[in-house]
N, C-alpha and C. Protein backbone atom coordinates (compact mmCIF):
# COMPACT_ATOMS: atom_id res chain seq x y z
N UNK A 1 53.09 160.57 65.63
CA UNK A 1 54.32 160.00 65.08
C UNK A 1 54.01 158.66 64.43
N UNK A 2 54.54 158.96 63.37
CA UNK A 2 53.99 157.46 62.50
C UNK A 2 55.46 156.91 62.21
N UNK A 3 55.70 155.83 62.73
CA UNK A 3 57.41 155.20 61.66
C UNK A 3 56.85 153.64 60.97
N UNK A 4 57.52 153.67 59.94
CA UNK A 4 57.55 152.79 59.01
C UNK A 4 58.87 151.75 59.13
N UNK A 5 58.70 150.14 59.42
CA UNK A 5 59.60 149.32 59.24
C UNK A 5 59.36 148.28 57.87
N UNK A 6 60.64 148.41 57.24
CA UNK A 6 60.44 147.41 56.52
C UNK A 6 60.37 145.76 56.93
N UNK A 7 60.10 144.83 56.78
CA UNK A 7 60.10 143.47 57.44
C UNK A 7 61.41 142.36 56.80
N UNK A 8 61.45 142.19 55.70
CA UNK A 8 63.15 140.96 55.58
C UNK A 8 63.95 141.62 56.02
N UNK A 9 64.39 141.27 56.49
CA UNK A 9 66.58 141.73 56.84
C UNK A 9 66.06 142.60 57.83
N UNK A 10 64.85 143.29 58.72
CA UNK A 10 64.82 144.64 59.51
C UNK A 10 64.48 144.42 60.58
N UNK A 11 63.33 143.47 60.54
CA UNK A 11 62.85 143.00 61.51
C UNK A 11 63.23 141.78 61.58
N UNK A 12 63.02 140.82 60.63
CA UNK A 12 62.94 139.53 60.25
C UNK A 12 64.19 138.95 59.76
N UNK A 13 64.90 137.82 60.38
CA UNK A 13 65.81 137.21 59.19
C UNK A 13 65.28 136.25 58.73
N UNK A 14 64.87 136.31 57.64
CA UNK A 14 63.81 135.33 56.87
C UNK A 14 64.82 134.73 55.43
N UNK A 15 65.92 134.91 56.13
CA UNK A 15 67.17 134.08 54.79
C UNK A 15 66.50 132.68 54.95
N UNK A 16 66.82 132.08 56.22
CA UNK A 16 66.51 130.83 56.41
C UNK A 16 65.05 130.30 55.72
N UNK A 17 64.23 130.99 56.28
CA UNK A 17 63.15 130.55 55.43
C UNK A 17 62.57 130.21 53.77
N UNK A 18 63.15 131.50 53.19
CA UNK A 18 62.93 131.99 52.24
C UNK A 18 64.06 130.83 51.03
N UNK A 19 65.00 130.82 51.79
CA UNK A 19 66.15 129.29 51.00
C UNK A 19 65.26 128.06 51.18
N UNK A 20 64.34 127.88 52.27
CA UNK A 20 63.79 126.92 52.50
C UNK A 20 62.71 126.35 51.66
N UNK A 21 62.00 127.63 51.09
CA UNK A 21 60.69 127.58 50.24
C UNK A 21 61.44 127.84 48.89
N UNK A 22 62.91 128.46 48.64
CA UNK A 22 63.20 128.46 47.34
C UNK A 22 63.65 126.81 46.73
N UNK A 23 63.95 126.00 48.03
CA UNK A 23 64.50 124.11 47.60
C UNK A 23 62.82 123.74 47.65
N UNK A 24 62.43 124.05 48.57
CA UNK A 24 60.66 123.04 48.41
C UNK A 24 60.23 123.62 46.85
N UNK A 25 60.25 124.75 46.22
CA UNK A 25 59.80 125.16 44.98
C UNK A 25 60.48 124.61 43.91
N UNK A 26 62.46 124.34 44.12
CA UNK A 26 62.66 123.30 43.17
C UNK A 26 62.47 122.37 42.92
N UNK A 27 61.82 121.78 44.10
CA UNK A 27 61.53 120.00 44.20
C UNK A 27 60.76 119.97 43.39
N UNK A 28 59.48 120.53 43.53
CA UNK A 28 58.04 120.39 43.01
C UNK A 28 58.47 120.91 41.59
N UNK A 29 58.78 122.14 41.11
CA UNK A 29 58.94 122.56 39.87
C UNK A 29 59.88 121.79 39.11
N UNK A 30 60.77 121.07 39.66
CA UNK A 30 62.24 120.25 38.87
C UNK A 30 63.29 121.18 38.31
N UNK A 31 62.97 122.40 38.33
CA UNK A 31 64.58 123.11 38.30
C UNK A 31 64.81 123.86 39.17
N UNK A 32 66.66 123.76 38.74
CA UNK A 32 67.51 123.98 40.20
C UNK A 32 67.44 125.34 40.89
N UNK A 33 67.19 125.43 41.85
CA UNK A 33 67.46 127.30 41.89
C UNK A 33 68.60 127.48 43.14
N UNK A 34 69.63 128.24 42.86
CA UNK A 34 70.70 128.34 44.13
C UNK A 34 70.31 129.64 45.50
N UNK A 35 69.42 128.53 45.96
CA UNK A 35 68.96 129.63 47.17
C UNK A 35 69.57 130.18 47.99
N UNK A 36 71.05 129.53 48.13
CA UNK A 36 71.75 130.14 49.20
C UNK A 36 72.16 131.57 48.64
N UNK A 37 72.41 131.75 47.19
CA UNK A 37 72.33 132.83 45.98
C UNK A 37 71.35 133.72 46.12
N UNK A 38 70.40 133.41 46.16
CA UNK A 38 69.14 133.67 46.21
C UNK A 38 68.75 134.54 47.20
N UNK A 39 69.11 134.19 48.42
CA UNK A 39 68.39 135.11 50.13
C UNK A 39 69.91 136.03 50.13
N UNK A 40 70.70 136.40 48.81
CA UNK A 40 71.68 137.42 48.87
C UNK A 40 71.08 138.51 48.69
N UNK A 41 69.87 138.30 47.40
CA UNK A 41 69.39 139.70 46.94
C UNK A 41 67.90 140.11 46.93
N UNK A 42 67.75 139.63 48.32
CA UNK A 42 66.44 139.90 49.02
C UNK A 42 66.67 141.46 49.22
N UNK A 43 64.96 142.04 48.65
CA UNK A 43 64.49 143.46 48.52
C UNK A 43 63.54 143.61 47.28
N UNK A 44 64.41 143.32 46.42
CA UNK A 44 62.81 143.47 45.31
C UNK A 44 62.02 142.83 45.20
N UNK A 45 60.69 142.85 44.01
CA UNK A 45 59.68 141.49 44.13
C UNK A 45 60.59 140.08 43.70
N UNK A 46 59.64 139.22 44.71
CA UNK A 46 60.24 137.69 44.05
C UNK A 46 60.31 137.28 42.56
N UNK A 47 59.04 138.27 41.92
CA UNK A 47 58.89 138.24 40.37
C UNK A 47 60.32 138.47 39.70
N UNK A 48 61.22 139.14 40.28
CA UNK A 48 62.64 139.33 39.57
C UNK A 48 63.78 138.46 40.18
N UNK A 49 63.71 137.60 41.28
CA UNK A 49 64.53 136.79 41.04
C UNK A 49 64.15 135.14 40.73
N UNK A 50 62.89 135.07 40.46
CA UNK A 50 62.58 134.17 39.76
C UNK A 50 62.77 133.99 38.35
N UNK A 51 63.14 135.27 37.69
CA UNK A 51 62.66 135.46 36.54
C UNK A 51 64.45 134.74 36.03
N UNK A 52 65.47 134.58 36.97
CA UNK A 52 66.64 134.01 36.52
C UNK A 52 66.76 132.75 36.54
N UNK A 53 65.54 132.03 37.01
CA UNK A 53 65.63 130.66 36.90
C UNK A 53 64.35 129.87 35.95
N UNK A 54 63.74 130.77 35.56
CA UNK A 54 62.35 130.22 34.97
C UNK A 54 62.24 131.19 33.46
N UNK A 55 61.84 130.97 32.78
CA UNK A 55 61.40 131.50 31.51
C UNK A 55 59.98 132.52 31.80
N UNK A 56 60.15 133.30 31.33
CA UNK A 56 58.86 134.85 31.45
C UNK A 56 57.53 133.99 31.44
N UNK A 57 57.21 133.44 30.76
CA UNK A 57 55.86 132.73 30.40
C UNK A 57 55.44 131.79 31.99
N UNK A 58 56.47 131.49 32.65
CA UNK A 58 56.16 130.64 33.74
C UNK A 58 56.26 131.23 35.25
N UNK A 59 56.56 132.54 34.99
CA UNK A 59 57.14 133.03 36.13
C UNK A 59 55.52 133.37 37.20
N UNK A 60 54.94 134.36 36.63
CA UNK A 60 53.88 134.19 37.70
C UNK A 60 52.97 133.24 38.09
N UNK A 61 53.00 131.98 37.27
CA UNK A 61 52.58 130.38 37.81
C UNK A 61 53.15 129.89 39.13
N UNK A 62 54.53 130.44 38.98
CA UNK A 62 55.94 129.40 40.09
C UNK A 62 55.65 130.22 40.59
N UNK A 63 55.37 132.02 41.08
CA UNK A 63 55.28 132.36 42.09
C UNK A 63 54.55 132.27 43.17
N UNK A 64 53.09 132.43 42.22
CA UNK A 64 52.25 131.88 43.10
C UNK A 64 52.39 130.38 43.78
N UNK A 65 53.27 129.62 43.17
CA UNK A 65 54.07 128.22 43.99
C UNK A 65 54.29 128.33 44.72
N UNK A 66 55.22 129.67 44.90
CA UNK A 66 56.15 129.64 46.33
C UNK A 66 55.38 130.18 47.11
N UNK A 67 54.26 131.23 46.86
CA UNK A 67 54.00 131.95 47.96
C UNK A 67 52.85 130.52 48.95
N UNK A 68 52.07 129.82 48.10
CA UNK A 68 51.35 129.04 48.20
C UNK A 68 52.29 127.99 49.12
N UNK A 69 53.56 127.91 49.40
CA UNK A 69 54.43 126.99 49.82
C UNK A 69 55.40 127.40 51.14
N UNK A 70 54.90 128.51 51.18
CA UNK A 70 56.06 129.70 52.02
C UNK A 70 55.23 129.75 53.54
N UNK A 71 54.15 129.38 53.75
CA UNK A 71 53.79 129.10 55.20
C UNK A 71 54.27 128.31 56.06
N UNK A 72 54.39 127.30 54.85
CA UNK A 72 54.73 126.03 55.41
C UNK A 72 56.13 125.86 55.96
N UNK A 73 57.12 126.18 54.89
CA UNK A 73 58.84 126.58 55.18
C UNK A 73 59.12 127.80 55.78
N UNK A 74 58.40 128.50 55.59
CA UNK A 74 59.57 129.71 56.25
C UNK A 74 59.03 130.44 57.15
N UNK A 75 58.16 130.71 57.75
CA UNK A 75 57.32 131.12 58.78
C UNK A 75 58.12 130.98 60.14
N UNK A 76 57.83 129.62 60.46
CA UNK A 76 58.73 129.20 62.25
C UNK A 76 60.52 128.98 62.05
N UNK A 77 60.57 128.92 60.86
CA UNK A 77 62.59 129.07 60.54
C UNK A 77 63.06 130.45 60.51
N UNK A 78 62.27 131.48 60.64
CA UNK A 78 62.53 132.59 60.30
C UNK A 78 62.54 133.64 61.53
N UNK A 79 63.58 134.03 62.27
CA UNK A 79 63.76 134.43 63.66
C UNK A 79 63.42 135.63 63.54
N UNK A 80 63.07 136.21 65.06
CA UNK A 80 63.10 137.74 65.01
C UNK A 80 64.94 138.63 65.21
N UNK A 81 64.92 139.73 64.62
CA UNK A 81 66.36 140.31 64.61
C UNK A 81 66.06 141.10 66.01
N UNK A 82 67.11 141.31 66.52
CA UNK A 82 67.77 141.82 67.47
C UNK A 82 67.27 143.18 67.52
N UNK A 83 66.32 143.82 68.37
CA UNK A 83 65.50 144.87 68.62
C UNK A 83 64.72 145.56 67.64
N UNK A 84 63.88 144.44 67.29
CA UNK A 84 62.78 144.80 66.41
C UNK A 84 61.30 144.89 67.87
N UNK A 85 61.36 143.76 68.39
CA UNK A 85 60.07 144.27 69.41
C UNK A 85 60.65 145.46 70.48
N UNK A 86 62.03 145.35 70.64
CA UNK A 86 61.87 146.99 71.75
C UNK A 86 61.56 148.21 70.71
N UNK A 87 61.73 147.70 69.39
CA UNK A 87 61.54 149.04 68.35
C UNK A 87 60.38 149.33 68.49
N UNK A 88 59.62 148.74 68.37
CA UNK A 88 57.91 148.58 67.96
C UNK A 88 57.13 149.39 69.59
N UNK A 89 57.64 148.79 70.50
CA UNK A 89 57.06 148.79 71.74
C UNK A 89 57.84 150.59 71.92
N UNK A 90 58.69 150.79 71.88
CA UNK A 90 59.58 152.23 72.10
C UNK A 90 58.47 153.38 70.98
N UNK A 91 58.15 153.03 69.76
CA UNK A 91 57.02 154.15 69.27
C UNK A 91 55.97 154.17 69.73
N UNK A 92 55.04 153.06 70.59
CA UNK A 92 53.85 153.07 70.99
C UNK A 92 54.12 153.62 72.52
N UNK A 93 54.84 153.58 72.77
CA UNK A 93 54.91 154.39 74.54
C UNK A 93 55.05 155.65 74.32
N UNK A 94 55.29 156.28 73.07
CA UNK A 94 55.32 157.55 72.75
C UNK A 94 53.97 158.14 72.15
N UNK A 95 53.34 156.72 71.97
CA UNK A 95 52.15 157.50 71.31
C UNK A 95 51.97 157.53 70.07
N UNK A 96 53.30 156.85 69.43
CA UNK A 96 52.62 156.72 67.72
C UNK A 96 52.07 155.31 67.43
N UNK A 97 52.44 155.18 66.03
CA UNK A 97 51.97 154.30 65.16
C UNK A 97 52.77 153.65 64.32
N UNK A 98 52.43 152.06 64.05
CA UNK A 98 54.03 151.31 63.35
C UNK A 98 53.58 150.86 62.04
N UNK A 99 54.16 151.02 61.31
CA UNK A 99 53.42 150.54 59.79
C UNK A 99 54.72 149.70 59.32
N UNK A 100 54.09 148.62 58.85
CA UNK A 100 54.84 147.83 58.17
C UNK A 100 55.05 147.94 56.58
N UNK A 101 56.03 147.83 55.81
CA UNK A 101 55.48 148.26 54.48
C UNK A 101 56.99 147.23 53.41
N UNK A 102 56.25 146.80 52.92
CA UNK A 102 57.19 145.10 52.78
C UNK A 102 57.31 144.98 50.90
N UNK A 103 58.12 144.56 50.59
CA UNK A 103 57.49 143.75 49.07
C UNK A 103 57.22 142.47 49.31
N UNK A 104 56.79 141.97 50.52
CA UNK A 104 56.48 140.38 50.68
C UNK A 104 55.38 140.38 50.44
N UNK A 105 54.37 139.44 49.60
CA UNK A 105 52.68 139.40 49.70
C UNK A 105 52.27 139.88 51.21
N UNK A 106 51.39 140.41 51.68
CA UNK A 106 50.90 140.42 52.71
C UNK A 106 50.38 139.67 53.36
N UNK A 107 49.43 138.77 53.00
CA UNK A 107 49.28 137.30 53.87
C UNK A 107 50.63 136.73 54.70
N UNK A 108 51.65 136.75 53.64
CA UNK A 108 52.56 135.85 54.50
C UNK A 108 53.77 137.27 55.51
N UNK A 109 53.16 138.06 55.26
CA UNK A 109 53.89 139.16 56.06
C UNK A 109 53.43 138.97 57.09
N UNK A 110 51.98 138.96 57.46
CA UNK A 110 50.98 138.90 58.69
C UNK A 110 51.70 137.90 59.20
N UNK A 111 51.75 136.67 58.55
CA UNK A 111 51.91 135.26 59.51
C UNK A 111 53.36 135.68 60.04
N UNK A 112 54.36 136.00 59.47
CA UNK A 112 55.45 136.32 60.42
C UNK A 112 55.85 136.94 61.20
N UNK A 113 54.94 138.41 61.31
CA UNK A 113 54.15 139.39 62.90
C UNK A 113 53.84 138.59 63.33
N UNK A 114 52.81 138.15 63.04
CA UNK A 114 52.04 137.30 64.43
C UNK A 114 53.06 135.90 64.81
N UNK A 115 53.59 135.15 63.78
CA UNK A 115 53.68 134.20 65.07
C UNK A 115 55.30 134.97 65.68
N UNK A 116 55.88 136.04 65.63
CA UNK A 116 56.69 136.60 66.48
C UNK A 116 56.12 137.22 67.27
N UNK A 117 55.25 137.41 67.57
CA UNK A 117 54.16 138.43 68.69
C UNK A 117 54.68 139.78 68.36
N UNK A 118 54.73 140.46 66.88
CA UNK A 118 54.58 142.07 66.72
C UNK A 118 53.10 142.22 66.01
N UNK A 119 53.01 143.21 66.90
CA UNK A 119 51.78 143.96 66.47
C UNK A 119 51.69 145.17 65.71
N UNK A 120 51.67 145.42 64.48
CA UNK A 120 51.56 147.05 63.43
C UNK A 120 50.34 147.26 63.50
N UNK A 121 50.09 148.49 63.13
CA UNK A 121 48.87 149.31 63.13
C UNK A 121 48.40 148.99 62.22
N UNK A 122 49.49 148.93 60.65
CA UNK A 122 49.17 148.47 59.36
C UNK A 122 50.13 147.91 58.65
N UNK A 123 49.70 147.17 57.66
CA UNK A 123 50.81 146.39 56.84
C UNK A 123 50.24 146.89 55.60
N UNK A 124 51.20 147.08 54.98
CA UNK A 124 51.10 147.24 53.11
C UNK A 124 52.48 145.95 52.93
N UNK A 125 51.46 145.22 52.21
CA UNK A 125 52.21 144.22 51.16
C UNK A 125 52.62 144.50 49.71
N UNK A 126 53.38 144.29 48.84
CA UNK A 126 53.60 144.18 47.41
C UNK A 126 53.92 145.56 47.14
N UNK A 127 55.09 145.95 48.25
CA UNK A 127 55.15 147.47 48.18
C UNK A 127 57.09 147.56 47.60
N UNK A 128 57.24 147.95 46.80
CA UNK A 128 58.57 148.15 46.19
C UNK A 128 58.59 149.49 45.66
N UNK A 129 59.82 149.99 46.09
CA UNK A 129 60.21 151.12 44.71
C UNK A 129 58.62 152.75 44.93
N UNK A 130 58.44 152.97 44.14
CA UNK A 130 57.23 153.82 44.22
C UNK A 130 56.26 153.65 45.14
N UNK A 131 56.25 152.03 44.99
CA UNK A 131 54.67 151.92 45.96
C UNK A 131 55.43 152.20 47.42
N UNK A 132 56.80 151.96 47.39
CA UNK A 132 56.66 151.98 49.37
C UNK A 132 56.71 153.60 49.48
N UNK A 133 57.17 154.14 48.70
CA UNK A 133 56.62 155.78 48.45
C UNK A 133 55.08 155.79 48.98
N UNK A 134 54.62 155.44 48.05
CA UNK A 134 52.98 155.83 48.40
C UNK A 134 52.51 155.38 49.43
N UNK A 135 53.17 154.08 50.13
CA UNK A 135 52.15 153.94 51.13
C UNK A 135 52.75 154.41 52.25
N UNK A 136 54.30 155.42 52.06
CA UNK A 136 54.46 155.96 53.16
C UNK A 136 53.62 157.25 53.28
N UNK A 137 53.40 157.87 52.47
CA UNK A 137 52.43 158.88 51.99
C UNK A 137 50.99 158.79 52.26
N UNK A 138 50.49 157.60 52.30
CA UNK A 138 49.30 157.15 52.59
C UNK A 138 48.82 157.22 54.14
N UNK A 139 50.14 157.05 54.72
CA UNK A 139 49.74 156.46 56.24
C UNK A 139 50.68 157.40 56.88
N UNK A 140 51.26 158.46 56.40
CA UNK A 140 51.95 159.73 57.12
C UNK A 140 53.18 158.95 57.54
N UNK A 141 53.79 158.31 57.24
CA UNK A 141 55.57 157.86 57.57
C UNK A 141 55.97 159.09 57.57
N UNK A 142 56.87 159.41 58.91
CA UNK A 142 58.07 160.18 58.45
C UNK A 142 59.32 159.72 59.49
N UNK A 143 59.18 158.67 59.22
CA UNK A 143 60.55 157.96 59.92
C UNK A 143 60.33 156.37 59.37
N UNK A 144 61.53 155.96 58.29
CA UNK A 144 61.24 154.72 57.79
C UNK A 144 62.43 153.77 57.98
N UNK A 145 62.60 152.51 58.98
CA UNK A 145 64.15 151.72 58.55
C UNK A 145 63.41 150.25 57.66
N UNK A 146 64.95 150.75 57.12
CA UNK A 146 65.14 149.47 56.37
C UNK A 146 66.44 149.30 55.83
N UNK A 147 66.46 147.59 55.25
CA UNK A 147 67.78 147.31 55.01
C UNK A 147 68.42 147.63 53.51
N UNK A 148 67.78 147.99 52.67
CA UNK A 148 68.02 148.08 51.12
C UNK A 148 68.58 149.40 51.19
N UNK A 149 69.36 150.03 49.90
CA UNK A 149 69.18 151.13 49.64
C UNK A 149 67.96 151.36 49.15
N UNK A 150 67.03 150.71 48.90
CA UNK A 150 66.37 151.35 47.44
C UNK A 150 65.35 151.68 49.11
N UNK A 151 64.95 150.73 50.09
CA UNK A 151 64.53 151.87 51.72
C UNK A 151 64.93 153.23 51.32
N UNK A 152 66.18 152.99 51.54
CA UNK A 152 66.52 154.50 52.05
C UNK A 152 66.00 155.86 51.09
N UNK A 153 66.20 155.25 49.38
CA UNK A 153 65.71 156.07 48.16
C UNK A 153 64.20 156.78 48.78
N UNK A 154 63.54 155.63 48.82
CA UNK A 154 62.12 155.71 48.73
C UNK A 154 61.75 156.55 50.27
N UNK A 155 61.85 156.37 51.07
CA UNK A 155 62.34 157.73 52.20
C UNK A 155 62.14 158.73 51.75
N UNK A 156 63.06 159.33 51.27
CA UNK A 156 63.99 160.09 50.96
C UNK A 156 63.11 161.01 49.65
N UNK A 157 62.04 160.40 49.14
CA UNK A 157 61.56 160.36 48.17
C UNK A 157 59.77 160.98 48.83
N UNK A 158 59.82 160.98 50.44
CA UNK A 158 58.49 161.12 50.60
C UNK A 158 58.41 163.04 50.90
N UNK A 159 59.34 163.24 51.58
CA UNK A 159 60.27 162.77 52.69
C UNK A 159 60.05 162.57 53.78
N UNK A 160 60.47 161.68 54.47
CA UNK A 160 60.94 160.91 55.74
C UNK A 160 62.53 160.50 55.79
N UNK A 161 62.55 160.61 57.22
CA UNK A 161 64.05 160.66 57.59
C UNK A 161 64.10 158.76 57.43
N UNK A 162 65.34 158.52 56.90
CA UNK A 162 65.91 157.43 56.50
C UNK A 162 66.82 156.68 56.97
N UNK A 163 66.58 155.52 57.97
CA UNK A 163 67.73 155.13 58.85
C UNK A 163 67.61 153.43 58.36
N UNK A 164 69.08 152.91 58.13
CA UNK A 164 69.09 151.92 57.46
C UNK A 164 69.73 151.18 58.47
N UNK A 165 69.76 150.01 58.51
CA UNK A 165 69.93 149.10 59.33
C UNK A 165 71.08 147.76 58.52
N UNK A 166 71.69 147.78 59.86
CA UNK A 166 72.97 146.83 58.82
C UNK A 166 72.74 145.20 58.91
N UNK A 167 71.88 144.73 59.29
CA UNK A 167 71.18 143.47 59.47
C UNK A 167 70.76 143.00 57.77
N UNK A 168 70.92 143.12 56.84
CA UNK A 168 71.15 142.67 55.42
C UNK A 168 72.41 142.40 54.80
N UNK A 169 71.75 142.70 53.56
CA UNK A 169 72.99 142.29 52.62
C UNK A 169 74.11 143.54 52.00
N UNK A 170 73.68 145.36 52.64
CA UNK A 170 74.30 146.24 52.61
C UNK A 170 74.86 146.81 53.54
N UNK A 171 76.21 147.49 52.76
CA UNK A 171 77.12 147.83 53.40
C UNK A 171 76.54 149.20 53.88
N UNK A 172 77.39 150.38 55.19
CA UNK A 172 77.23 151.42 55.45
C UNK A 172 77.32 152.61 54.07
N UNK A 173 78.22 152.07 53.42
CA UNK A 173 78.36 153.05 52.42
C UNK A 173 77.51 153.30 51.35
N UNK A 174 76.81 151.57 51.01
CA UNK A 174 75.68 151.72 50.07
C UNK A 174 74.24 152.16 50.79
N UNK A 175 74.29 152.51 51.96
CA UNK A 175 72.84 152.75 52.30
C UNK A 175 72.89 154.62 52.69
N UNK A 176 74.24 154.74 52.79
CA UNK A 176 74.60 156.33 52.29
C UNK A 176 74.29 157.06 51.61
N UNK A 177 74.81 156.06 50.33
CA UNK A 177 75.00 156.54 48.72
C UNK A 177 73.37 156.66 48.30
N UNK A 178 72.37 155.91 48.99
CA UNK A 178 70.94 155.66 48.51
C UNK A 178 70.37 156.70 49.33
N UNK A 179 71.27 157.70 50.33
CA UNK A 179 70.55 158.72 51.02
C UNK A 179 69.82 158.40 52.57
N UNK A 180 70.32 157.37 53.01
CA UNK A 180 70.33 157.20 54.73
C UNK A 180 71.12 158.13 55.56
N UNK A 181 70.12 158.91 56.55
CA UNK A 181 70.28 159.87 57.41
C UNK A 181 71.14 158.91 58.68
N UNK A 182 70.71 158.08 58.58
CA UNK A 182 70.85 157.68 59.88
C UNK A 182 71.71 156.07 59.85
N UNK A 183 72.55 155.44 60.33
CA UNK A 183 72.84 154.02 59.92
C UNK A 183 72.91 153.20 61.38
N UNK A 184 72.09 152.22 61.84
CA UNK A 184 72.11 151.48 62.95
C UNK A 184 72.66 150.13 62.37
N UNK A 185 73.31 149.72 63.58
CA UNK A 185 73.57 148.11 63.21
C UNK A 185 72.73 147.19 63.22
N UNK A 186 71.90 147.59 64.35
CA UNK A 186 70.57 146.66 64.08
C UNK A 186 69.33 147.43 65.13
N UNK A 187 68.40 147.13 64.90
CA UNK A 187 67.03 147.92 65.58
C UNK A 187 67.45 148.24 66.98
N UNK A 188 68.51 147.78 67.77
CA UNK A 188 68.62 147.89 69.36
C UNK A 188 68.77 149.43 69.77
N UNK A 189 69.42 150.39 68.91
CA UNK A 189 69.85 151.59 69.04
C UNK A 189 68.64 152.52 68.73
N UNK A 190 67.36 151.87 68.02
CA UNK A 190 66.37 152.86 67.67
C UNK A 190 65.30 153.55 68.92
N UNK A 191 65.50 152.62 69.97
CA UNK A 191 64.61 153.03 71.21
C UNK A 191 65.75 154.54 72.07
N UNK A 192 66.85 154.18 71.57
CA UNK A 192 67.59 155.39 72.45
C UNK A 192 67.42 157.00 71.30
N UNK A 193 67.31 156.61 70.15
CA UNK A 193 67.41 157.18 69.22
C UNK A 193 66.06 158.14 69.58
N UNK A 194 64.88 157.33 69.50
CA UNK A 194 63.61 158.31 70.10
C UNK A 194 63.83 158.83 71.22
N UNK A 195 64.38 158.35 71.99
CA UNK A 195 64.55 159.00 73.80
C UNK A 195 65.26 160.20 73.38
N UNK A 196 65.97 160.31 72.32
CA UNK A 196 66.89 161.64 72.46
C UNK A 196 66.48 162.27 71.80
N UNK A 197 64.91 161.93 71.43
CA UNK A 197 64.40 163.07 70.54
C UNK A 197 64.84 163.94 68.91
N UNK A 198 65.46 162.72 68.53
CA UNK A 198 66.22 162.75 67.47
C UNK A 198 65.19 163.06 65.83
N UNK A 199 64.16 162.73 66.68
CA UNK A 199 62.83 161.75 65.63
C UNK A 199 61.87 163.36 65.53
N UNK A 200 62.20 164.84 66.43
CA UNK A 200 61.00 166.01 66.14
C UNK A 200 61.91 166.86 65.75
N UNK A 201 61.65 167.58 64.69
CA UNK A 201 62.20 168.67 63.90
C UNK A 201 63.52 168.08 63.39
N UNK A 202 63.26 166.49 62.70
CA UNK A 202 64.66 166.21 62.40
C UNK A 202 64.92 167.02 61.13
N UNK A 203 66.01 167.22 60.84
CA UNK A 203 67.06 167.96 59.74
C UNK A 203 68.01 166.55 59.58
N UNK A 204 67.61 166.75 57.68
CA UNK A 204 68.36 165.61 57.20
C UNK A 204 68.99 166.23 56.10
N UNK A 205 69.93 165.31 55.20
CA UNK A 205 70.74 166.42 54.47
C UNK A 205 69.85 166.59 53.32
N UNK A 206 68.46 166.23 53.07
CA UNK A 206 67.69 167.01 52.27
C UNK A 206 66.82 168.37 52.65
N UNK A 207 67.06 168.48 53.92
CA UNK A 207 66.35 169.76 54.66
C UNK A 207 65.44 168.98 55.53
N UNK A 208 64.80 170.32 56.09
CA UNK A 208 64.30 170.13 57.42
C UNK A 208 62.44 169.18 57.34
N UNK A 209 62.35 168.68 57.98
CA UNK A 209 61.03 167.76 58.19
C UNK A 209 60.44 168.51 59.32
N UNK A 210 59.30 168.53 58.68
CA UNK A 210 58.44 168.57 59.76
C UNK A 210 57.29 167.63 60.71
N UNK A 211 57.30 167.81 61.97
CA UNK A 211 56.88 167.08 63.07
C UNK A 211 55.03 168.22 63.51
């Protein structure tokens, strides 16, 4: 059994942080960026919501800014969500495997496992859209949460059963509409969810998976 978590909004509330390194990046750069705006539409690469405050020509300079700046701010401001380690710990007593699979660079994905004390088998960084396709494909996902629809798409897309988590910035209905099997409020319900064996020969409304 392999499951796949995404890390902002799933595991991580990394609003705080992420507003934190978006004001340290205006300081240094001198224009304004409205971060509280900003940790609304966390999910895609940072390359696209930078791209509303900076001109194309400057954008992958400032990113590498922030990421270069993002240890420092948002790392220890950035809490763990509400049953992300019984999540983690509930697949390994069963015997699987936890893959992390993020559009955050991976360096700074690591630093926010570790200093929360979670341990994955693997992390894929710079994974959006197609790529979190592939690297669910890569590493046998067939059980993936996350908070986006575009999670649930890319699921849905391997297939793996798709359970979205309401700890973001979407509603139940939009993580529906993107094809979530499953909708938790937050990771606490996913350890009962395996106990009931929900997770072998699941049937989702794209058809049946196999275990």
């Amino acid at each position: 059994m392999v499951v796949g978590f995404d890390l902002d909004l799933t595991l991580v509330d990394s609003r705080p942080g992420i507003a934190a390194t978006f004001r340290a990046l205006s300081l240094r750069t001198g224009v304004y960026i409205d971060a509280d705006a900003a940790v609304t539409r966390l999910g895609p690469p940072l390359d696209v919501e930078l791209a509303l405050w900076y001109p194309p020509e400057q954008v992958e300079a400032v990113a590498d800014t922030f990421r270069q700046l993002y240890p420092t701010s948002a790392i220890t401001t950035s809490p763990l969500l509400p049953g992300a380690a019984e999540a983690f710990a509930a697949v390994r007593e069963r015997g699987g495997r936890v893959v992390v699979i993020t559009g955050k660079y991976e360096p700074n994905a690591r630093l926010h496992l570790d200093h929360l004390g979670l341990r994955a088998d693997e992390v894929v960084g710079w994974a959006w859209a197609q790529g979190k396709v592939d690297a669910m494909l890569q590493h046998g996902v067939r059980v993936y949460l996350g908070d986006h629809p575009a999670d649930m798409a890319a699921a849905r897309a391997v297939p793996a059963a798709a359970i979205g988590v309401l700890t973001g910035e979407h509603s139940e209905d939009e993580l529906r509409a993107a094809g979530a099997d499953e909708i938790f409020h937050d990771l606490t319900r996913f350890p009962q969810w395996l106990e009931d064996g929900r997770h072998l020969g699941w049937v989702g409304s794209g058809g049946s998976l196999a275990w």
